[in-house]
C-alpha atoms as a PDB file:
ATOM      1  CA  UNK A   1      17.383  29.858  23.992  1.00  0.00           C
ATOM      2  CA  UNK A   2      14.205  30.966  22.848  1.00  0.00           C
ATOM      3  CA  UNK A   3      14.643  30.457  18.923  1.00  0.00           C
ATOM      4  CA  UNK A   4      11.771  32.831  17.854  1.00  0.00           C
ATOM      5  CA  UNK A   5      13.835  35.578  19.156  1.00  0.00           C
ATOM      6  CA  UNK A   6      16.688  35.342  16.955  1.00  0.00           C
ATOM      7  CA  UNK A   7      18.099  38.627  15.681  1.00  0.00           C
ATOM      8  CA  UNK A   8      20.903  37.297  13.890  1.00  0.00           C
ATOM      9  CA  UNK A   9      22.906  34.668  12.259  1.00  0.00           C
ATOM     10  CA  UNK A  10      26.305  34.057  11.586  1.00  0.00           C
ATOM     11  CA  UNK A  11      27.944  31.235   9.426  1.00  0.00           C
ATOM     12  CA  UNK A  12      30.727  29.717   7.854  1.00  0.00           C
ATOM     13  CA  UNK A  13      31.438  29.340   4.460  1.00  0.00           C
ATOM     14  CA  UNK A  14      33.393  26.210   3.235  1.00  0.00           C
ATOM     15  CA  UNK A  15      31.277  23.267   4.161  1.00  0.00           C
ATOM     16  CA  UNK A  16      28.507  25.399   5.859  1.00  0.00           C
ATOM     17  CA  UNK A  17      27.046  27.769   3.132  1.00  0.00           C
ATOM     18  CA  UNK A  18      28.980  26.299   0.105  1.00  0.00           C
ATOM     19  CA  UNK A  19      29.536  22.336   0.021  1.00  0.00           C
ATOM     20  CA  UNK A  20      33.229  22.086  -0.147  1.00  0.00           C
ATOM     21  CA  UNK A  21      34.899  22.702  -4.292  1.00  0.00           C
ATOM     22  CA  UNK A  22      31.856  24.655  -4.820  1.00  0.00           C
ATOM     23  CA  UNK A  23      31.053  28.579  -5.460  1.00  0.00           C
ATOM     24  CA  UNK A  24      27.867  29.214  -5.716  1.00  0.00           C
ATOM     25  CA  UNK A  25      24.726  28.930  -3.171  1.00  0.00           C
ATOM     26  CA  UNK A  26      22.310  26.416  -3.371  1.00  0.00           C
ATOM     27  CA  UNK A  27      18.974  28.087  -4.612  1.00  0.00           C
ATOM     28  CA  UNK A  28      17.989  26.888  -0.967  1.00  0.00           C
ATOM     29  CA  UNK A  29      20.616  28.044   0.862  1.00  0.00           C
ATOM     30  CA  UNK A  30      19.809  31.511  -0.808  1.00  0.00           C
ATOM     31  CA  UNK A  31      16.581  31.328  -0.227  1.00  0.00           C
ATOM     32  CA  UNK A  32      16.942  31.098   3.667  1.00  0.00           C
ATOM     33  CA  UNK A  33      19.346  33.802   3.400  1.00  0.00           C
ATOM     34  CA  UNK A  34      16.801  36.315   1.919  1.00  0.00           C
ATOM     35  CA  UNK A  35      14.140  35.120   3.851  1.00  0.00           C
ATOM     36  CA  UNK A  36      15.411  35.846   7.115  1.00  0.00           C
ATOM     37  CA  UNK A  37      16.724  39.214   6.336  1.00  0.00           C
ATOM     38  CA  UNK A  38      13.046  39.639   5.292  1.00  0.00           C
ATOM     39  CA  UNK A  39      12.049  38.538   8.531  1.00  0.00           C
ATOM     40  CA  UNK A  40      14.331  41.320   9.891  1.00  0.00           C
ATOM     41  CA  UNK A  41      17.195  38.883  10.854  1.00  0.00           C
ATOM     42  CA  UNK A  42      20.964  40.025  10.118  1.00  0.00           C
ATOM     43  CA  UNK A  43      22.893  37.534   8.370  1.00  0.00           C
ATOM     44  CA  UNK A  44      26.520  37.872   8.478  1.00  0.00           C
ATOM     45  CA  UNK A  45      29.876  35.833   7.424  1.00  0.00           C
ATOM     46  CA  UNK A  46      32.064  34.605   9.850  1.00  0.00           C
ATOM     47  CA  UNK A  47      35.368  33.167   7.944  1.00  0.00           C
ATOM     48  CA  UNK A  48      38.919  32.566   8.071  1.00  0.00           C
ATOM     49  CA  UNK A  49      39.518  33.592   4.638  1.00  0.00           C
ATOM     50  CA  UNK A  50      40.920  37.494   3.963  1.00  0.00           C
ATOM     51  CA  UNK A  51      38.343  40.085   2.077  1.00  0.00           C
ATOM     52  CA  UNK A  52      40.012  39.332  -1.287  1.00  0.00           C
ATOM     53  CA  UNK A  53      39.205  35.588  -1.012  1.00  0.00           C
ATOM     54  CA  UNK A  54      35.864  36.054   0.516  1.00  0.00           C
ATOM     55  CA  UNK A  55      33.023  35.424  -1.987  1.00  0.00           C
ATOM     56  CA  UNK A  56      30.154  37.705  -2.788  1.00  0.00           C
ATOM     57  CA  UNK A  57      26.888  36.057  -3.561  1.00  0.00           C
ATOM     58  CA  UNK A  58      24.435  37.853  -6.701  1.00  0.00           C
ATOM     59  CA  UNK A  59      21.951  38.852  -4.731  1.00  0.00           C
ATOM     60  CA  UNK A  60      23.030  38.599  -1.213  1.00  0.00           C
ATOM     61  CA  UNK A  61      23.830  41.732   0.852  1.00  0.00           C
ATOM     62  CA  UNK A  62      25.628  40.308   4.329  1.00  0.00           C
ATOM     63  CA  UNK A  63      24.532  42.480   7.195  1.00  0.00           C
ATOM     64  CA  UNK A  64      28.529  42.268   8.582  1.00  0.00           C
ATOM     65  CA  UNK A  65      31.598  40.243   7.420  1.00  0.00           C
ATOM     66  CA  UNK A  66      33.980  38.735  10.264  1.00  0.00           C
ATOM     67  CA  UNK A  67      36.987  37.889   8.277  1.00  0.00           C
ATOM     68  CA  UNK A  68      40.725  35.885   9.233  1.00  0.00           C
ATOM     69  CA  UNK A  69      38.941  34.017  11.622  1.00  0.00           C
ATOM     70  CA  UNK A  70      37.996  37.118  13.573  1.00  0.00           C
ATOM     71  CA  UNK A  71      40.616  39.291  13.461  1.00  0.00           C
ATOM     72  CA  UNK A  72      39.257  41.602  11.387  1.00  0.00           C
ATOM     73  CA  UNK A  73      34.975  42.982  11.236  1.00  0.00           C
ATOM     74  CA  UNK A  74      33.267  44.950   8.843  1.00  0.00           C
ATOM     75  CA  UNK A  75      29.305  46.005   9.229  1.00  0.00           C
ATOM     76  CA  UNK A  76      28.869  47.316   5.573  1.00  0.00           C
ATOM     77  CA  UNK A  77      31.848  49.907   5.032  1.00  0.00           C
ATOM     78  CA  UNK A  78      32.572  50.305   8.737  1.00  0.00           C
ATOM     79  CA  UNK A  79      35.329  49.194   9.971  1.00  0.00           C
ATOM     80  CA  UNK A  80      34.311  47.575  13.344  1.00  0.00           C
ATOM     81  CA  UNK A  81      36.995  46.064  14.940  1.00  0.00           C
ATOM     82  CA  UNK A  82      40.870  44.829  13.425  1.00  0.00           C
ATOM     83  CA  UNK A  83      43.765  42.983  15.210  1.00  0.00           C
ATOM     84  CA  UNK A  84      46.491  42.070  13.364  1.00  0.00           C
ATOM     85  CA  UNK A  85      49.540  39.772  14.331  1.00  0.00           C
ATOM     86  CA  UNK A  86      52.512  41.869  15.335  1.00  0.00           C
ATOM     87  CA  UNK A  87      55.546  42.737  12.977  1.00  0.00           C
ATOM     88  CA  UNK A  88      57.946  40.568  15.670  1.00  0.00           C
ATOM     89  CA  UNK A  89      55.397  37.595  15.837  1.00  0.00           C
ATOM     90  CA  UNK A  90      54.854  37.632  11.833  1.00  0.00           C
ATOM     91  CA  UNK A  91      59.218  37.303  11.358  1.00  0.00           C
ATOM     92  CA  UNK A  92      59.661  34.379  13.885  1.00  0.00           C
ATOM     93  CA  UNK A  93      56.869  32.051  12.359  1.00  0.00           C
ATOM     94  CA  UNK A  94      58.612  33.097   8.624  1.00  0.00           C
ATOM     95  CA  UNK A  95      62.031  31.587  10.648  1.00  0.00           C
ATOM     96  CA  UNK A  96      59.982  28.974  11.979  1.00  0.00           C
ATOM     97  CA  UNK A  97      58.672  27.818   8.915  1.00  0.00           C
ATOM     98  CA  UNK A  98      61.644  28.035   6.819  1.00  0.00           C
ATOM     99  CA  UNK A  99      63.114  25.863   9.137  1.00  0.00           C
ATOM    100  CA  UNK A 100      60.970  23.010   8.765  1.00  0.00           C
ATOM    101  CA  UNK A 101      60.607  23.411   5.041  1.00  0.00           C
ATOM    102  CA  UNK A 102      57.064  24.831   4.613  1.00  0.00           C
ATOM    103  CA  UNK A 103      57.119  27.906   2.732  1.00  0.00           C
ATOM    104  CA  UNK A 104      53.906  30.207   4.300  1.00  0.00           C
ATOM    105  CA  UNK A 105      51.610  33.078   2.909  1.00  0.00           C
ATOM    106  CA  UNK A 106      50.905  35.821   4.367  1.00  0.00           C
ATOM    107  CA  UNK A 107      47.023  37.967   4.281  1.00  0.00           C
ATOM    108  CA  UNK A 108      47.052  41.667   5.000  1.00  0.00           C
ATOM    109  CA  UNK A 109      43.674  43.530   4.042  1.00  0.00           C
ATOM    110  CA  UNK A 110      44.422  43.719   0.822  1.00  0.00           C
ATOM    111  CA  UNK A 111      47.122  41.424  -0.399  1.00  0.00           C
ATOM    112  CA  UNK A 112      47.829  37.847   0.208  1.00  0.00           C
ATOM    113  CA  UNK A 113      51.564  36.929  -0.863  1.00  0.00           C
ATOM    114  CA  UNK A 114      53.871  33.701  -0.622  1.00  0.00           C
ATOM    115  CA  UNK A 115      57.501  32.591  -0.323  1.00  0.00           C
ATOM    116  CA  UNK A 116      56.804  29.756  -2.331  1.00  0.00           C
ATOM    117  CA  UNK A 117      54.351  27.167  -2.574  1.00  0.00           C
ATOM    118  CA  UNK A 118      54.162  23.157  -1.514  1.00  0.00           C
ATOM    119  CA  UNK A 119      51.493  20.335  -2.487  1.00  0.00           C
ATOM    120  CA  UNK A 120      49.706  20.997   0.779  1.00  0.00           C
ATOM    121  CA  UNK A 121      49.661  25.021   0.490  1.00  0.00           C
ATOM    122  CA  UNK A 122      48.357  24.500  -3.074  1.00  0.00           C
ATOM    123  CA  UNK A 123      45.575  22.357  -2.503  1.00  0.00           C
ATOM    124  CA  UNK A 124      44.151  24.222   0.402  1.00  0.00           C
ATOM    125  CA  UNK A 125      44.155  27.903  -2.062  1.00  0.00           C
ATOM    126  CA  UNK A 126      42.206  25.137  -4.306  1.00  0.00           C
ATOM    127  CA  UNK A 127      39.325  24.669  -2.048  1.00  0.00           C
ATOM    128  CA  UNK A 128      38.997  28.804  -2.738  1.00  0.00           C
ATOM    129  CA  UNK A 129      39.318  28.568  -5.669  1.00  0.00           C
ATOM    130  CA  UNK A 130      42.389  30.591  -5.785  1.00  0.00           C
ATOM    131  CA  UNK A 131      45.752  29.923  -6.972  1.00  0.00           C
ATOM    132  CA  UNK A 132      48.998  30.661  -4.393  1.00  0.00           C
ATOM    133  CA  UNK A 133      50.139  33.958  -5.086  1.00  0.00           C
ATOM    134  CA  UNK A 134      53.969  34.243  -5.249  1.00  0.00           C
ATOM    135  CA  UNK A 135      55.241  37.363  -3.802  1.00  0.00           C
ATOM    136  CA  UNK A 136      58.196  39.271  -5.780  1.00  0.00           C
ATOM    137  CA  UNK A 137      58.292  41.457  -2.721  1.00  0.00           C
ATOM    138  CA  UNK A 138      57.646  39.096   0.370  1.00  0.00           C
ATOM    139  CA  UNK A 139      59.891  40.969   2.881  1.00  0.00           C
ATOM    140  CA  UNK A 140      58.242  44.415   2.040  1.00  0.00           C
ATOM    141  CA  UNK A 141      54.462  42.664   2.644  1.00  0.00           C
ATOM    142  CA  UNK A 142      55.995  41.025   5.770  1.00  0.00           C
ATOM    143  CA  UNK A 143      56.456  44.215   7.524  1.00  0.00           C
ATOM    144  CA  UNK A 144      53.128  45.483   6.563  1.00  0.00           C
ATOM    145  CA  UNK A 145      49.735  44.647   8.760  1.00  0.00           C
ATOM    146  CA  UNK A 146      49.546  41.383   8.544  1.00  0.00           C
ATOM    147  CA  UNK A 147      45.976  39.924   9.600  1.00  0.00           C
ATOM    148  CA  UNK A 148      46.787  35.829   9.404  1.00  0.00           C
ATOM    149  CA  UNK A 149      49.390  33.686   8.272  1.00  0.00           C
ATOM    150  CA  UNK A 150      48.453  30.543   6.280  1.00  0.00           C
ATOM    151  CA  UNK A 151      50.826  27.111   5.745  1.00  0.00           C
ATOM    152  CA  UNK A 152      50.772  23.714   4.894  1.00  0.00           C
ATOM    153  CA  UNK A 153      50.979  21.343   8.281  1.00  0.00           C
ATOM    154  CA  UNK A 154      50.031  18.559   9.948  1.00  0.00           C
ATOM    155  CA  UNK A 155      49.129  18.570  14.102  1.00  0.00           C
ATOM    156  CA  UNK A 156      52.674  17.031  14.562  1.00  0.00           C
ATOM    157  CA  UNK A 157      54.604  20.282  12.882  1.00  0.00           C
ATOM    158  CA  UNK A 158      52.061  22.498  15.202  1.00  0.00           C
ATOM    159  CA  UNK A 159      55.052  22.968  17.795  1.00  0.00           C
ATOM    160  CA  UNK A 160      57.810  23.883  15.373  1.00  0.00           C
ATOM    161  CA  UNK A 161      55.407  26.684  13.809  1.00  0.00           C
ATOM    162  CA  UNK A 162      55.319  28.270  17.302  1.00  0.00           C
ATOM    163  CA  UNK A 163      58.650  27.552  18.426  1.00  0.00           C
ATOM    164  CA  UNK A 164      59.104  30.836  20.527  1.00  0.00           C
ATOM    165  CA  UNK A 165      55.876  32.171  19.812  1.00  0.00           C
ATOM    166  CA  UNK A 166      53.844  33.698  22.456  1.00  0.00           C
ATOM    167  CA  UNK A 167      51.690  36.429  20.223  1.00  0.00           C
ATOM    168  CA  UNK A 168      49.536  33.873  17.820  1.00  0.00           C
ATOM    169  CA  UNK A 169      48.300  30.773  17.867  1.00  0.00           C
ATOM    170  CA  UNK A 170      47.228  27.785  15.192  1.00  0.00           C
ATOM    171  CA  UNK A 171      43.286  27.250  14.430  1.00  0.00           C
ATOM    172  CA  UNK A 172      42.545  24.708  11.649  1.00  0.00           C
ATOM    173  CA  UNK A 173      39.622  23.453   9.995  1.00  0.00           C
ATOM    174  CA  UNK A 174      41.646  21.016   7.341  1.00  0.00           C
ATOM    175  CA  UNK A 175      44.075  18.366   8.271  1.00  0.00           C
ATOM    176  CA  UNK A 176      46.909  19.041   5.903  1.00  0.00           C
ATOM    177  CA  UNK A 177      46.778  22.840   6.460  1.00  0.00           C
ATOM    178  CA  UNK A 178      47.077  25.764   9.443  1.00  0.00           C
ATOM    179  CA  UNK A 179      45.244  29.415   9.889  1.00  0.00           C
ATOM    180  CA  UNK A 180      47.528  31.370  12.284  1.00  0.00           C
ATOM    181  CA  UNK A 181      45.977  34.057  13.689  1.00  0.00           C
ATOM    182  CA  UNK A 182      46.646  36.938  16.857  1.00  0.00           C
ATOM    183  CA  UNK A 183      46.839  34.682  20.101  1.00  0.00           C
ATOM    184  CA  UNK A 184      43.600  36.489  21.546  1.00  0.00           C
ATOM    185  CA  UNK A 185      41.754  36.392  17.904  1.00  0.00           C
ATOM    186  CA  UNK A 186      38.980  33.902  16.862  1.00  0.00           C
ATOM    187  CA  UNK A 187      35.534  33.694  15.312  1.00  0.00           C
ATOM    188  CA  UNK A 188      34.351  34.486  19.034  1.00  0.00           C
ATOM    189  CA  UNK A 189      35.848  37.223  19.245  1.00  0.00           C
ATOM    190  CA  UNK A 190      34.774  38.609  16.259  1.00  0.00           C
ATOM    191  CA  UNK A 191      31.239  37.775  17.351  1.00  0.00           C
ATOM    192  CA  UNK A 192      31.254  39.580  20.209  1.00  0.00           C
ATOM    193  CA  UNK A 193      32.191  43.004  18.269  1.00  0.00           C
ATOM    194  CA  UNK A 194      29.500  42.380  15.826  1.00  0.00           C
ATOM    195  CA  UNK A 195      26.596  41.955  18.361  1.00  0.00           C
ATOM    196  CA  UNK A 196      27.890  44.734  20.462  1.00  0.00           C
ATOM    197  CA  UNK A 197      28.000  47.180  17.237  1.00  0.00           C
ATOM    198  CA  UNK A 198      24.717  45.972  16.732  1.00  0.00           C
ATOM    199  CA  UNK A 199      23.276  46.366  20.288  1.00  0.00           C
ATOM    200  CA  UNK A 200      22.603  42.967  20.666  1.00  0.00           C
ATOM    201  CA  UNK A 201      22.417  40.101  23.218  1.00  0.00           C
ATOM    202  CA  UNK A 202      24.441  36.337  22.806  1.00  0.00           C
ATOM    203  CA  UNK A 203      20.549  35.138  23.230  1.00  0.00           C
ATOM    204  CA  UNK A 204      19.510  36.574  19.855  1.00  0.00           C
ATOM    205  CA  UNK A 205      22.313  35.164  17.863  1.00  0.00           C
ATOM    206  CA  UNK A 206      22.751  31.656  16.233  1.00  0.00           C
ATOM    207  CA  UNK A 207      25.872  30.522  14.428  1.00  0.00           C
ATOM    208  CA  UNK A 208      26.433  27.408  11.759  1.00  0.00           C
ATOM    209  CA  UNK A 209      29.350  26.060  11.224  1.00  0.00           C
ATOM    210  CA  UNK A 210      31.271  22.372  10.688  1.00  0.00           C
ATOM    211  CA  UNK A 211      35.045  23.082  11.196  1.00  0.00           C
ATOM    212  CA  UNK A 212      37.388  22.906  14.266  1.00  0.00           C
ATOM    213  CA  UNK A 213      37.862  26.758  13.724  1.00  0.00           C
ATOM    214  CA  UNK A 214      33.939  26.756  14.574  1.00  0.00           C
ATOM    215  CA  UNK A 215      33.783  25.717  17.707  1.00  0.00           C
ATOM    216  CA  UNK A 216      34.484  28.909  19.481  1.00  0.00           C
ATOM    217  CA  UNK A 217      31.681  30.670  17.452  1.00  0.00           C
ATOM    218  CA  UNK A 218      29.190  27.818  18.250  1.00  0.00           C
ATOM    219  CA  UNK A 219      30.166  28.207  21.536  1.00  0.00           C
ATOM    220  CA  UNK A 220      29.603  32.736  21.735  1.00  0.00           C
ATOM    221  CA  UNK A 221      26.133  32.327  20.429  1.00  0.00           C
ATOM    222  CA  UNK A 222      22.995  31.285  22.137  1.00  0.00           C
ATOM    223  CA  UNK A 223      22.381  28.379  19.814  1.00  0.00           C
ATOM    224  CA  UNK A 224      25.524  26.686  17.751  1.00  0.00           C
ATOM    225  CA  UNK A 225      24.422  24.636  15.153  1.00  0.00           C
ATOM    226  CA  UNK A 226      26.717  21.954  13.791  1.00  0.00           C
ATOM    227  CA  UNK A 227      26.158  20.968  10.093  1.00  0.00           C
ATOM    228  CA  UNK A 228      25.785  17.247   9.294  1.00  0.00           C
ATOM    229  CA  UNK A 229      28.959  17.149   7.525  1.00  0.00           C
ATOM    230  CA  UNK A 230      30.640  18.721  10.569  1.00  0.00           C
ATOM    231  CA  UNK A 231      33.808  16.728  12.429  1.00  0.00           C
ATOM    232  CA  UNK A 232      33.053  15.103  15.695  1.00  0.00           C
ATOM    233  CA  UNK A 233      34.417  17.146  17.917  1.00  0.00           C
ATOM    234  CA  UNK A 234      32.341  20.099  16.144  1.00  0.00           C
ATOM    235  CA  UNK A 235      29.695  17.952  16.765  1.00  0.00           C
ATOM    236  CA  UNK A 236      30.292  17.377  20.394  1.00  0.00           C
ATOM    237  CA  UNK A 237      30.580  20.686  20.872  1.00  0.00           C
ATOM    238  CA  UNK A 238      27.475  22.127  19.048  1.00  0.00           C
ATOM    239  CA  UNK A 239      24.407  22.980  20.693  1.00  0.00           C
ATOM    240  CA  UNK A 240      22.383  20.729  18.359  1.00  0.00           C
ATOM    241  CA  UNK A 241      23.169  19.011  14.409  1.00  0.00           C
ATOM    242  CA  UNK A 242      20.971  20.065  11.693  1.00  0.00           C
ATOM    243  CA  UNK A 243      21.498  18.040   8.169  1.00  0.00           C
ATOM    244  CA  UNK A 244      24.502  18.327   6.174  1.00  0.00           C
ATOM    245  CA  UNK A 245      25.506  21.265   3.781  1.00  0.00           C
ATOM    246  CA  UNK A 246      24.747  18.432   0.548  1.00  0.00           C
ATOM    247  CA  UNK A 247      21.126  18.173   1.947  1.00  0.00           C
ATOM    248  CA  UNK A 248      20.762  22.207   2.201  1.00  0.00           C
ATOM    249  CA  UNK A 249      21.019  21.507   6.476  1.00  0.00           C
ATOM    250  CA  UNK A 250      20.853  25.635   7.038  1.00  0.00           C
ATOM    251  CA  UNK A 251      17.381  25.777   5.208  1.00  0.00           C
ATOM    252  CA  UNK A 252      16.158  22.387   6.561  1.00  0.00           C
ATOM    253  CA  UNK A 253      16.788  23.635  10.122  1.00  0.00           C
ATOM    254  CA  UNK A 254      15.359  27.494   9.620  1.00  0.00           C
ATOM    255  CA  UNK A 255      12.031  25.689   8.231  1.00  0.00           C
ATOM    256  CA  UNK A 256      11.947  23.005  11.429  1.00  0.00           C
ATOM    257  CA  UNK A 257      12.316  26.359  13.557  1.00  0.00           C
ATOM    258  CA  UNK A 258      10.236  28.757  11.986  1.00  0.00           C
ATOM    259  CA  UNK A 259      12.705  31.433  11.294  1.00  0.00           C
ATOM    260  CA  UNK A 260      11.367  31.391   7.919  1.00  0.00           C
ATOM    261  CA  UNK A 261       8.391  29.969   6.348  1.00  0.00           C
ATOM    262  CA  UNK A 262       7.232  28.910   3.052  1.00  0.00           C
ATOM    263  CA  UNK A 263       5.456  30.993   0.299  1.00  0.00           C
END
């Protein structure tokens, strides 16, 4: 890939543009940001957390927001593309998890709502900053859209989840919790709605990220960039490793590259 043409970038958020507990940018981290939408380079979110947990930045307008780990796009206000998990699929992993004792939230556009809450399903709202939202009216919410389903679980309860289930599928990024999501959804996919609403080629894109969920998205772009903090496998997969989120890796590797340029 010819870096200089880059038209846009996506990236993650936990451990990619925030170091992990934290909520605010680095000052260089923003800095890149601005920068290459001055250079006339989109910049856009690509997340498995739901609009209401998604943070906005002072400052920073994202050219399009890929949230639930793809499953549902916005480019400003439009609504580009949405996929949520069906009605049928949503009820069996509720059984499923019941069954196995993990009580399970559940994200639709606008609400997220739990059956209850466990150590596990606690601390991973924590790294958002958010607390588990108990839902009075979890049955009702259940039969609503329902964009990804969120539990504690480790890779050995992976098969009870999905007991049964052929409409969604596990993606996780943390070891003691799951993202389930449409069986055809993923940070990919999202990707490829974004750069076809924006008329543009896999070639122009680059994407940063340093989860499990990422490697898809490294993998749709012309150049995937794994962050220094990344897992292995991330950075097996990855095109190329720039420094770690702590040592401001995104602006560090824009600089090397060119893609934007000191004052």
């Amino acid at each position: 890939m010819n870096i200089a043409k880059t038209k846009i970038v996506f990236f993650d958020i936990d451990g990619t543009l925030l170091k992990l507990g934290s909520t605010e940018l680095s000052s260089k981290t923003k800095e890149t940001l601005l920068k290459l939408q001055k250079n006339n380079i989109r910049i856009c979110i690509a997340t498995g957390r739901a609009p209401l947990t998604t943070p906005k930045f002072e400052g920073i307008d994202f050219d399009a927001i890929i949230n639930f780990n793809g499953s549902y796009c916005l480019a400003g206000d439009v609504e580009i593309y949405k996929n949520p998990i069906s009605t049928e699929t949503v009820h069996k992993i509720i059984s499923n998890a019941t069954g196995i004792g993990r009580p399970i939230a559940l994200a639709s556009i606008d609400k997220i709502g739990a059956n209850g809450c466990d150590q596990d399903l606690e601390d991973y709202f924590k790294i958002a900053h958010e607390p588990v939202p108990l839902e009075s009216r979890f049955e009702d919410l259940s039969n609503s859209e329902i964009y990804q389903i969120m539990s504690g679980g480790r890779k050995e309860e992976y098969s009870s989840l999905l007991q049964g289930v052929t409409g969604a599928e596990i993606t996780a990024w943390w070891s003691r919790a799951v993202d389930i999501i449409p069986v055809n959804g993923s940070k990919a996919r999202g990707i490829q709605k974004i750069l076809k609403y924006f008329n543009l080629k896999k070639e122009q894109a680059l994407a940063f990220g340093d989860g499990n969920n990422d490697i898809a998205m490294l993998q749709s772009v012309g150049l995937g960039i794994a962050m220094g903090n990344a897992t292995a496998e991330v950075k097996n997969m990855a095109d190329v490793v720039c420094d770690s989120v702590e040592n401001d890796g995104i602006y560090g590797f824009c600089m090397k590259y060119h893609l934007i340029n000191k004052e």
